[in-house]
N, C-alpha and C. Protein backbone atom coordinates (compact mmCIF):
# COMPACT_ATOMS: atom_id res chain seq x y z
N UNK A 1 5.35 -19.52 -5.97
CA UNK A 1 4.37 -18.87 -6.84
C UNK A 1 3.57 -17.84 -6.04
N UNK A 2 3.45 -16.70 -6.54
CA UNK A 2 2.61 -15.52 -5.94
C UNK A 2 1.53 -15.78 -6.11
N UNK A 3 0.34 -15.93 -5.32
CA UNK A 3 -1.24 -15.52 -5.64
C UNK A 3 -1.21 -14.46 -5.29
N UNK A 4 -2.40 -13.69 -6.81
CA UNK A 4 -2.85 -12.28 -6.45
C UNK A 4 -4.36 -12.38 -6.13
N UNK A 5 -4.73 -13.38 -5.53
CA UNK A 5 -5.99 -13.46 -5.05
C UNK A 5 -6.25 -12.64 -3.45
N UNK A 6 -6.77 -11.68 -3.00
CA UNK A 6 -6.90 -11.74 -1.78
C UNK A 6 -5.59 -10.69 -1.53
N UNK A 7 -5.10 -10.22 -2.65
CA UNK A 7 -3.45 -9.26 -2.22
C UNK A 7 -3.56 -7.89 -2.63
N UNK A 8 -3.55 -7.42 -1.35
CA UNK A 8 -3.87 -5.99 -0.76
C UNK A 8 -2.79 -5.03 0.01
N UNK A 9 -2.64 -3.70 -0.51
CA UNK A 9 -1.75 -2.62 -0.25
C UNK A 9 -2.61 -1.63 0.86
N UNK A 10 -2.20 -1.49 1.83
CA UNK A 10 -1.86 -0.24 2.69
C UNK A 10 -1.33 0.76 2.33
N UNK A 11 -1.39 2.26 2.54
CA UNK A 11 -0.66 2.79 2.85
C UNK A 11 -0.87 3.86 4.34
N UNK A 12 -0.70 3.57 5.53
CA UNK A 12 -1.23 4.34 6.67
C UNK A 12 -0.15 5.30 7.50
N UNK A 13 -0.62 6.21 8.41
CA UNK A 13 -0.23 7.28 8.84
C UNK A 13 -0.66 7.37 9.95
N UNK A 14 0.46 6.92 11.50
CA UNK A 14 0.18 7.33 12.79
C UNK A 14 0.74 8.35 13.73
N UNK A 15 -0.14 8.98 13.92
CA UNK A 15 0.12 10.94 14.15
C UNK A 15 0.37 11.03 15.60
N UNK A 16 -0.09 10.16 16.06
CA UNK A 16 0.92 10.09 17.55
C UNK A 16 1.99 9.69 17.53
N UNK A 17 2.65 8.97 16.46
CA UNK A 17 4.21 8.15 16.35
C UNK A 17 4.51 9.22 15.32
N UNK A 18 3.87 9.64 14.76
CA UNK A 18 4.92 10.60 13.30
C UNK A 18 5.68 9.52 12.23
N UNK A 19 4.47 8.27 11.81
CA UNK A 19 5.80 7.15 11.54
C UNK A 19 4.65 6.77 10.18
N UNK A 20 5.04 6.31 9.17
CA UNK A 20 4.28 5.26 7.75
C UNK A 20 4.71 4.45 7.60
N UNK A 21 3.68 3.66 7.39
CA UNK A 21 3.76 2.21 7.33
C UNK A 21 3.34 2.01 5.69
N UNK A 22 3.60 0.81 5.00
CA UNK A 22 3.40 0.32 3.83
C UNK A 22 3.42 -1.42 3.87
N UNK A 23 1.78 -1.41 4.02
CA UNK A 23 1.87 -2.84 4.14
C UNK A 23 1.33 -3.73 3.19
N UNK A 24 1.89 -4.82 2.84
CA UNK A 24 0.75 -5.81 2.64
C UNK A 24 0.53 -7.06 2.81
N UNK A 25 -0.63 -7.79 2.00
CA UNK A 25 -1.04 -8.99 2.64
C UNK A 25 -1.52 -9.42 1.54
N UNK A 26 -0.86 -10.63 1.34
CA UNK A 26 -1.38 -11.62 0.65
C UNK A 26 -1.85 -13.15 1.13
N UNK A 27 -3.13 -13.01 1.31
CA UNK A 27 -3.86 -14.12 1.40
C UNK A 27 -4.93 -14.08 3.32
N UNK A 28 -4.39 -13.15 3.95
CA UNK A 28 -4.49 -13.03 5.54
C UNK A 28 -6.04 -12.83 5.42
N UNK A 29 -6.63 -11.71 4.87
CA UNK A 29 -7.84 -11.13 4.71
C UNK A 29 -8.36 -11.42 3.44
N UNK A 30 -9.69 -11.73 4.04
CA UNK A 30 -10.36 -12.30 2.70
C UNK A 30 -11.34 -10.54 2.20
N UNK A 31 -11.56 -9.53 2.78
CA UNK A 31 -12.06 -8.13 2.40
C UNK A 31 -10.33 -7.33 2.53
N UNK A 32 -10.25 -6.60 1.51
CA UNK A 32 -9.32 -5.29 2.02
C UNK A 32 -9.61 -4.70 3.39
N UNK A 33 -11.29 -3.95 3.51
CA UNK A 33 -11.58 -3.41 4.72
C UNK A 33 -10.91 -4.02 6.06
N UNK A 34 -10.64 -5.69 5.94
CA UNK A 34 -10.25 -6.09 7.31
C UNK A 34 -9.19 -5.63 7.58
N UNK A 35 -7.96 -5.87 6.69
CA UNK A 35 -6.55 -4.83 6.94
C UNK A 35 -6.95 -3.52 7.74
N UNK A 36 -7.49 -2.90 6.72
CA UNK A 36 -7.95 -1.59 7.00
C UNK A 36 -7.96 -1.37 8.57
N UNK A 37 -9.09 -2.30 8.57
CA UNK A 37 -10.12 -1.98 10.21
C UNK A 37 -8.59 -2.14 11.39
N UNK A 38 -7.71 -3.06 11.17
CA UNK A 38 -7.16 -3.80 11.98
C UNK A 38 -6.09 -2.66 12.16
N UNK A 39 -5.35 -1.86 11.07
CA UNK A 39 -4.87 -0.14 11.47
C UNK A 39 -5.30 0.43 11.79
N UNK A 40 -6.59 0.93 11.54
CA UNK A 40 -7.57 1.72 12.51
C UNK A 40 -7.45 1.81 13.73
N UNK A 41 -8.05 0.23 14.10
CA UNK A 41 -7.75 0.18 15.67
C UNK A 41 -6.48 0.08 16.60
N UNK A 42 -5.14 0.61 15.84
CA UNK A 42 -4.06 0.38 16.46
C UNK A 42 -3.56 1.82 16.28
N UNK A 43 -4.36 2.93 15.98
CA UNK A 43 -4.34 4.37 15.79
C UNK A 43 -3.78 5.02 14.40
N UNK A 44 -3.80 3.71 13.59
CA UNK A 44 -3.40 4.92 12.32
C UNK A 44 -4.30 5.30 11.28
N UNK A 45 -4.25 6.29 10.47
CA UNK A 45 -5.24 7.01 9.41
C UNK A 45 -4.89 6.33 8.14
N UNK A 46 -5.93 6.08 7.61
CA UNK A 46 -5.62 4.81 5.92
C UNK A 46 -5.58 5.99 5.25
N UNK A 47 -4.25 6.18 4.09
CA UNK A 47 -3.84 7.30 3.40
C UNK A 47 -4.36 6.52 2.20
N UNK A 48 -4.10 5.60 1.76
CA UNK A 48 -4.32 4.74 0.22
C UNK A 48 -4.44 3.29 0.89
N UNK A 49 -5.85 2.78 0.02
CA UNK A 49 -5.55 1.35 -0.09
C UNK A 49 -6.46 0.82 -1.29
N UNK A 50 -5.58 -0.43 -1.96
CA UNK A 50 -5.22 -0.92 -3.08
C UNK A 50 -5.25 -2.66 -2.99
N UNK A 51 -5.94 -2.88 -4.31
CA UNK A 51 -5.57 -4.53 -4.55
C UNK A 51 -4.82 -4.56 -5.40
N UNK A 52 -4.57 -6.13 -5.96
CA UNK A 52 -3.84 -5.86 -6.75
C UNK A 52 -4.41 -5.73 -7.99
N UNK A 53 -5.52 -5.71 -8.53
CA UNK A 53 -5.58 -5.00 -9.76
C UNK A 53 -5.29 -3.85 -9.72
N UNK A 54 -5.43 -3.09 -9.08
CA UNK A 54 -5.12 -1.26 -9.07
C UNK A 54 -3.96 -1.14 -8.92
N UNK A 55 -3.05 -1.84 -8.08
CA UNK A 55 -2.05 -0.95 -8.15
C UNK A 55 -0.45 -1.35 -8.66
N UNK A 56 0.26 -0.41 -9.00
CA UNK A 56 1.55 -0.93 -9.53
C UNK A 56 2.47 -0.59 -8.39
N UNK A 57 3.70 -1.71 -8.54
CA UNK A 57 4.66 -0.93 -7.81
C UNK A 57 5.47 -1.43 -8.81
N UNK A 58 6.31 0.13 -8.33
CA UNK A 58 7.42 0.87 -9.36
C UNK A 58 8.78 0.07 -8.84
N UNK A 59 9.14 -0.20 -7.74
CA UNK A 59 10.25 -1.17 -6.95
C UNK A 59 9.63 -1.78 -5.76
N UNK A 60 8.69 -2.62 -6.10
CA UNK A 60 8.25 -3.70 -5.10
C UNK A 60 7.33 -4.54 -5.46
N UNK A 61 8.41 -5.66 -5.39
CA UNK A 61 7.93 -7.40 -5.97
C UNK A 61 6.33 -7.34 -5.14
N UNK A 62 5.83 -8.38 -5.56
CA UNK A 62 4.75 -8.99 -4.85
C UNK A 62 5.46 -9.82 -3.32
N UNK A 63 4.72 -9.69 -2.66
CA UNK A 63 5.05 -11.06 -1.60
C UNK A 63 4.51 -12.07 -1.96
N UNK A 64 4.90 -13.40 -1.04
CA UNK A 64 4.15 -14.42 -1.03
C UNK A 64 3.09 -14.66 -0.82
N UNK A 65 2.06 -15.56 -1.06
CA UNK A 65 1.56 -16.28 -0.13
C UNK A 65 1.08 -16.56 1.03
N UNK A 66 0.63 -15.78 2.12
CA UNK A 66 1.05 -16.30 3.37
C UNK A 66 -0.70 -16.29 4.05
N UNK A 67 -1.10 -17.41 4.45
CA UNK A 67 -3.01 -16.38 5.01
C UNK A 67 -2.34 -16.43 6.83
N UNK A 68 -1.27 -16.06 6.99
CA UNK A 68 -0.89 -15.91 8.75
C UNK A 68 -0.27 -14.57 8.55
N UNK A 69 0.64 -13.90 7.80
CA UNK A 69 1.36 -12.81 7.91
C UNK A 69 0.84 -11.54 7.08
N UNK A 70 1.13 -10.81 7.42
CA UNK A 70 1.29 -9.07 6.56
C UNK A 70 2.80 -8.74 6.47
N UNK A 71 3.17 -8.44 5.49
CA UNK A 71 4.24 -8.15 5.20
C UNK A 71 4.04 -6.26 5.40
N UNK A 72 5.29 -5.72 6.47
CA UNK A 72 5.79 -4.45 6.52
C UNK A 72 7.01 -4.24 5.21
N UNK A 73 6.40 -3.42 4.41
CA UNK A 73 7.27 -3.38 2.84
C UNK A 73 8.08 -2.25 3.05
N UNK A 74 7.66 -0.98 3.66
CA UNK A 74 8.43 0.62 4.14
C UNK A 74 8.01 0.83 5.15
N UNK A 75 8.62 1.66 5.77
CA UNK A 75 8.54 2.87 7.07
C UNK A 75 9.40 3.65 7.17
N UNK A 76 8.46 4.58 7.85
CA UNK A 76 9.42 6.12 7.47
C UNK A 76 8.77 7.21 8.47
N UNK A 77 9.28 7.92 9.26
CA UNK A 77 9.31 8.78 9.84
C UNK A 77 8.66 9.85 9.03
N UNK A 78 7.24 10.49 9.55
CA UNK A 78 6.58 11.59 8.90
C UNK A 78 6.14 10.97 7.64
N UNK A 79 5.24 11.91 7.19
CA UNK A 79 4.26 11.12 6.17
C UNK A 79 5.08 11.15 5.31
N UNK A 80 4.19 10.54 3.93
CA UNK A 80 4.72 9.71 2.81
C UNK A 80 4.74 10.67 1.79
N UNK A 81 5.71 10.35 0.78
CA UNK A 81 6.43 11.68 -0.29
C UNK A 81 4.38 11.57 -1.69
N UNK A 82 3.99 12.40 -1.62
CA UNK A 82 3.25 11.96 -2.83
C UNK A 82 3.10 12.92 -4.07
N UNK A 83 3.21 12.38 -4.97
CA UNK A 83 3.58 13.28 -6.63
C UNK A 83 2.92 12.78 -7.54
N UNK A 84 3.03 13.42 -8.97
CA UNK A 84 2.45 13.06 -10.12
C UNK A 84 3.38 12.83 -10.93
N UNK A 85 2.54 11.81 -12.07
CA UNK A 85 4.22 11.30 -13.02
C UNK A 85 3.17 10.89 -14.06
N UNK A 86 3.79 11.02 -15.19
CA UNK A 86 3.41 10.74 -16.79
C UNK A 86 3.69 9.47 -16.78
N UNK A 87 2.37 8.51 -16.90
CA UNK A 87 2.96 7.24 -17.50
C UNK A 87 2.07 6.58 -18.24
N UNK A 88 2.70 6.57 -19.70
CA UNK A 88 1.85 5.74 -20.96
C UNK A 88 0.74 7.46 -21.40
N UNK A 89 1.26 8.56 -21.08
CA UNK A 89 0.66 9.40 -21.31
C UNK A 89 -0.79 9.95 -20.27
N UNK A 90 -0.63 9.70 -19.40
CA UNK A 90 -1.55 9.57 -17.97
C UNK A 90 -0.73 10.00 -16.96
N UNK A 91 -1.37 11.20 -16.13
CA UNK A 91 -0.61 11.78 -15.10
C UNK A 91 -1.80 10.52 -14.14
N UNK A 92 -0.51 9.78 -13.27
CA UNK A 92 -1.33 8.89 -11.99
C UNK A 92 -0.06 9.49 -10.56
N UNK A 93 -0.95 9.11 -9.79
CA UNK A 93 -0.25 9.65 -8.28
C UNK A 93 0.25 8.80 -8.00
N UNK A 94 1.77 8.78 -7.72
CA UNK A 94 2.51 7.85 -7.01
C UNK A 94 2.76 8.52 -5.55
N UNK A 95 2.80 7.27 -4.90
CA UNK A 95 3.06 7.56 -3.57
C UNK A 95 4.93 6.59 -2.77
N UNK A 96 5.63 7.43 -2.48
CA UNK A 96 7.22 6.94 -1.85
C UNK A 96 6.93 7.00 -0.30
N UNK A 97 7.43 5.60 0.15
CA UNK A 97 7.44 5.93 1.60
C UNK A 97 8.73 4.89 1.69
N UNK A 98 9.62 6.02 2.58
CA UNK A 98 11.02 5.68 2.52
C UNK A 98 11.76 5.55 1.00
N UNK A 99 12.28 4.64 0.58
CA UNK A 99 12.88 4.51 -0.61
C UNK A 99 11.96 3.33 -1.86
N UNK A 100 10.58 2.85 -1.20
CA UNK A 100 9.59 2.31 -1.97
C UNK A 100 8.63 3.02 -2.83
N UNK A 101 8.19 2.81 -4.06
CA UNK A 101 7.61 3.40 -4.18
C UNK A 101 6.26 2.80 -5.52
N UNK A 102 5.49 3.27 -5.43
CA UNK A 102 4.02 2.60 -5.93
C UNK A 102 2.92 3.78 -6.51
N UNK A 103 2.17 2.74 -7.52
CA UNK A 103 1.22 3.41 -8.03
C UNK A 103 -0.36 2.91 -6.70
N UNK A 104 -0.91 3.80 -6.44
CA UNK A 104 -2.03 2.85 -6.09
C UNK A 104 -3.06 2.43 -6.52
N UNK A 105 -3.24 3.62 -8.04
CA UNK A 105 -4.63 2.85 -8.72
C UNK A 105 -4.13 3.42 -10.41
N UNK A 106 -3.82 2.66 -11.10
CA UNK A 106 -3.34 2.58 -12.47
C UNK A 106 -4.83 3.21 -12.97
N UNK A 107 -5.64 3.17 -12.98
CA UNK A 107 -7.22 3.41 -13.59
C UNK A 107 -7.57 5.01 -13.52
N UNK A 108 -6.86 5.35 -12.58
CA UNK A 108 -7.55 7.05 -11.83
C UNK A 108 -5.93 8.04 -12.82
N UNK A 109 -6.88 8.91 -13.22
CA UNK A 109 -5.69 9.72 -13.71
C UNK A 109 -5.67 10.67 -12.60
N UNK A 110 -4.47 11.38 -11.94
CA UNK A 110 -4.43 12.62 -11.41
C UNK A 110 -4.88 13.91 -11.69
C-alpha cells in the first residue's frame, strides 16, 4: 500500500555535472524543504518541487513507503525538457526528464 503522507517530488539541476535528477520520497522527510536542503548541499539547483497533492505524473507510479530511502525516478544529461499542454481545458507545465514525465502542480495554470 502507498502512503501519500509525507510524499514529495524533486526536480533538480547540477551545473557542474550537466546531469537531472527526479526524485522522490515517500515517508524519509517529514518537511519537503528537508529533501530540498539535502540537494542543495550536494550542489544542485531545485528546478520544481511538489507533494503529492500538487502533482500528477503522466508515467510514474507512486513509490512505496520507505522513511530510509529516496527513490531516483529519472536522470538525464542537461536540463529537463519543459512545455505546456491542455488538460481538462487548462494549459499546466509539464516537466520530462529523460523519458518520465509529470505535472508538478495541477492547481497553477501556465
Amino acid at each position: 500500500m502507498t502512503n501519500t503522507n509525507n510524499y514529495y517530488r524533486v526536480t533538480a539541476y547540477h551545473p557542474g555535472e550537466d546531469i537531472t535528477i527526479l526524485i522522490d520520497s515517500n515517508g524519509k522527510y517529514e518537511k519537503l524543504w528537508q529533501l530540498s536542503s539535502e540537494l542543495v548541499q550536494k550542489g544542485f539547483d531545485i528546478l520544481e518541487v511538489s507533494d503529492s497533492s500538487k502533482f500528477v505524473g503522466i508515467n510514474i507510479d507512486l513509490a512505496e513507503h520507505n522513511p530510509n530511502k529516496v527513490f531516483l525516478r529519472a536522470c538525464m544529461v542537461g536540463k529537463p525538457d519543459i512545455f505546456i499542454q491542455t488538460v481538462d481545458g487548462k494549459r499546466v507545465k509539464v516537466l520530462q526528464v529523460e523519458n518520465k514525465m509529470y505535472i508538478p502542480d495541477k492547481n497553477v495554470a501556465a
